[in-house]
Protein backbone atom coordinates (compact mmCIF):
# COMPACT_ATOMS: atom_id res chain seq x y z
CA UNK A 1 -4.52 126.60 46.44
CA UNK A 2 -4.40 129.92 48.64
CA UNK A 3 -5.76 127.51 51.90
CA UNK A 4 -2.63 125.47 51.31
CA UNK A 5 -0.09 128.21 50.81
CA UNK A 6 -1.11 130.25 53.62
CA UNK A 7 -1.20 127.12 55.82
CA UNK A 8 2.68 126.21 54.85
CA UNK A 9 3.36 130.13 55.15
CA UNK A 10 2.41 129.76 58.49
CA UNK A 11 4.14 126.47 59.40
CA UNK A 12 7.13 127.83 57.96
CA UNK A 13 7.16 131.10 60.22
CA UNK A 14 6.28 129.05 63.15
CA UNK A 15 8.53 126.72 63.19
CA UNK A 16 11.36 129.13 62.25
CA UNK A 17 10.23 131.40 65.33
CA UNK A 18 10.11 128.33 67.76
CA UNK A 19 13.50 127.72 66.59
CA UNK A 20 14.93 131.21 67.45
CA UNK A 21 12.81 131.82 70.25
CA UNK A 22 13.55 128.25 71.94
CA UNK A 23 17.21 127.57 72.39
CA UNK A 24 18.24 123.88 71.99
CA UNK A 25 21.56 121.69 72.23
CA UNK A 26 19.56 119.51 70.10
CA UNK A 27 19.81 119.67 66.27
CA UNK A 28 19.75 116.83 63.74
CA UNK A 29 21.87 117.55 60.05
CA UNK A 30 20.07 116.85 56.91
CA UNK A 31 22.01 115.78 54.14
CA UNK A 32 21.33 117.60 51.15
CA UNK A 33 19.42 114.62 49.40
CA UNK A 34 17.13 115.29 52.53
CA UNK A 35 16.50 118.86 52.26
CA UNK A 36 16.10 118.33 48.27
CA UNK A 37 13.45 115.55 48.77
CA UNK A 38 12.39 118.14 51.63
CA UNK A 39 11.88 120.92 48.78
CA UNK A 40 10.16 118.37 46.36
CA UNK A 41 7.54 117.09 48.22
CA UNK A 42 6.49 120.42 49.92
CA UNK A 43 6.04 121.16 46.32
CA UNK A 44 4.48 118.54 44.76
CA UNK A 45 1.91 118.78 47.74
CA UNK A 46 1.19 122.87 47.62
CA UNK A 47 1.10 122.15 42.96
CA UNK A 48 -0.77 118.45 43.04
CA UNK A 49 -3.35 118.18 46.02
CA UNK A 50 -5.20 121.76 45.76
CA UNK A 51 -6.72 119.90 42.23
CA UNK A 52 -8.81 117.95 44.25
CA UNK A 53 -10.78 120.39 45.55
CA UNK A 54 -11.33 119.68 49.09
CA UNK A 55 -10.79 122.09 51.06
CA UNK A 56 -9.57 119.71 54.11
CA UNK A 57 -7.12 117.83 51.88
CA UNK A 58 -5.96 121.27 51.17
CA UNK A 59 -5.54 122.64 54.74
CA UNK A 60 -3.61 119.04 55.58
CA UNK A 61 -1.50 119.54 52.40
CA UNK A 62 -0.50 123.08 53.32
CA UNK A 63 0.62 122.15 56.79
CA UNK A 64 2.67 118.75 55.99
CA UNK A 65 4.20 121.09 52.84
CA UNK A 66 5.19 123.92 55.56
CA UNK A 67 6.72 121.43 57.76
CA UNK A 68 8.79 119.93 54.97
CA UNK A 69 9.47 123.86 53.29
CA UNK A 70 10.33 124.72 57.03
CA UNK A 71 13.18 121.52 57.53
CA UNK A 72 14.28 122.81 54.25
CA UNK A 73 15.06 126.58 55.77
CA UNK A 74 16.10 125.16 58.81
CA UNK A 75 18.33 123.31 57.37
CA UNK A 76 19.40 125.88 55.22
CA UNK A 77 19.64 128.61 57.82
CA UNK A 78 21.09 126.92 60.51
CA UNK A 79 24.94 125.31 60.51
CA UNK A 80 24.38 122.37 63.02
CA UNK A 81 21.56 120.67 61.49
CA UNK A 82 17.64 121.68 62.38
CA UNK A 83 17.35 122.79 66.36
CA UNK A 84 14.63 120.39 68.16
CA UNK A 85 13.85 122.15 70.60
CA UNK A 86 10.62 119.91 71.58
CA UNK A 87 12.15 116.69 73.73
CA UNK A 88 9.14 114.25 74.98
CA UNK A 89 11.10 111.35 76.63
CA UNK A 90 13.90 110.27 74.51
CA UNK A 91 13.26 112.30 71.40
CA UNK A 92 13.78 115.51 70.21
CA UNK A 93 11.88 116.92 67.40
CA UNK A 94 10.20 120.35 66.04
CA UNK A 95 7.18 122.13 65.05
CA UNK A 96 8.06 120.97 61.30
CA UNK A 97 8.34 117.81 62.37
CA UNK A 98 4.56 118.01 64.01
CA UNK A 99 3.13 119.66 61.31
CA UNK A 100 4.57 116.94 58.80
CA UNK A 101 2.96 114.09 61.23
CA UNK A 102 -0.24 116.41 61.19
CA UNK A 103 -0.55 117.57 58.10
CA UNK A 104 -0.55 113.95 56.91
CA UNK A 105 -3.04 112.32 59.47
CA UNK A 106 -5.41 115.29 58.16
CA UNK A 107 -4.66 115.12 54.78
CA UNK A 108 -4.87 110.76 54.62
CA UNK A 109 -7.70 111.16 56.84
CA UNK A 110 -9.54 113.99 54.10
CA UNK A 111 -8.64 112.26 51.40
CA UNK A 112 -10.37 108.92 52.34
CA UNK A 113 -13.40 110.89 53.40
CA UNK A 114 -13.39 112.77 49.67
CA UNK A 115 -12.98 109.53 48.38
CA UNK A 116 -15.71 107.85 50.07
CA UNK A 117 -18.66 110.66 49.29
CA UNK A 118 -17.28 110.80 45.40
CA UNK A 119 -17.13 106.67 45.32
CA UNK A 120 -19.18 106.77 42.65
CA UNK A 121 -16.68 109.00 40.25
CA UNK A 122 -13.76 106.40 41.35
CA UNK A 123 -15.13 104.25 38.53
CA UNK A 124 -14.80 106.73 35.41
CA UNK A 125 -12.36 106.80 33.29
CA UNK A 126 -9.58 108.88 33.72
């Protein structure tokens, strides 16, 4: 549980210091039912996937959870809607928004491996 919350801590901070540091004409609003749901599942991530105990599903919960907890300050914090101050081609986006896409490959990707060495346990009952 402490691998996870540091690793959102430091998504969080991050992504809130790229967004001071890096100004941007960019921003995106969040409606509220966004930054809610934003809230929610940083939380249900940092509370459900630490019972696992794997440490990599852990480390890719923590930094999809930061990314969301960060859109949530962001969104928060700023008036305009969350800077992106990352453009690649046609789209604008942020270190949350990496971390999200990141934190999920790793913690899909962790989860599947878990999965697959404990294949035996998938048959008990629950």
């Amino acid at each position: 549980m402490r691998l996870a919350l540091a690793a959102a801590a430091a998504v969080v901070v991050a992504t809130l210091v790229d967004d001071l540091l890096a100004p941007s004409r960019l921003s995106h609003a969040r409606s509220p039912i966004a930054l809610v749901g934003a809230g929610a599942l940083a939380a249900g991530l940092l509370f459900l996937v630490p019972r696992a105990r794997s440490l990599a599903m852990s480390l890719g919960a923590g930094i999809a959870a930061g990314g969301a907890a960060a859109t949530l300050v962001a969104g928060l914090a700023w008036r305009n809607g969350v800077p992106n101050p990352l453009v690649r081609g046609g789209i604008a986006f942020n270190v949350a928004d990496v971390a999200i896409a990141g934190g999920d490959g790793m913690l899909i990707a962790a989860a599947m491996w878990h999965a697959w060495r404990q294949r035996a346990r998938l048959y008990e009952p629950v």
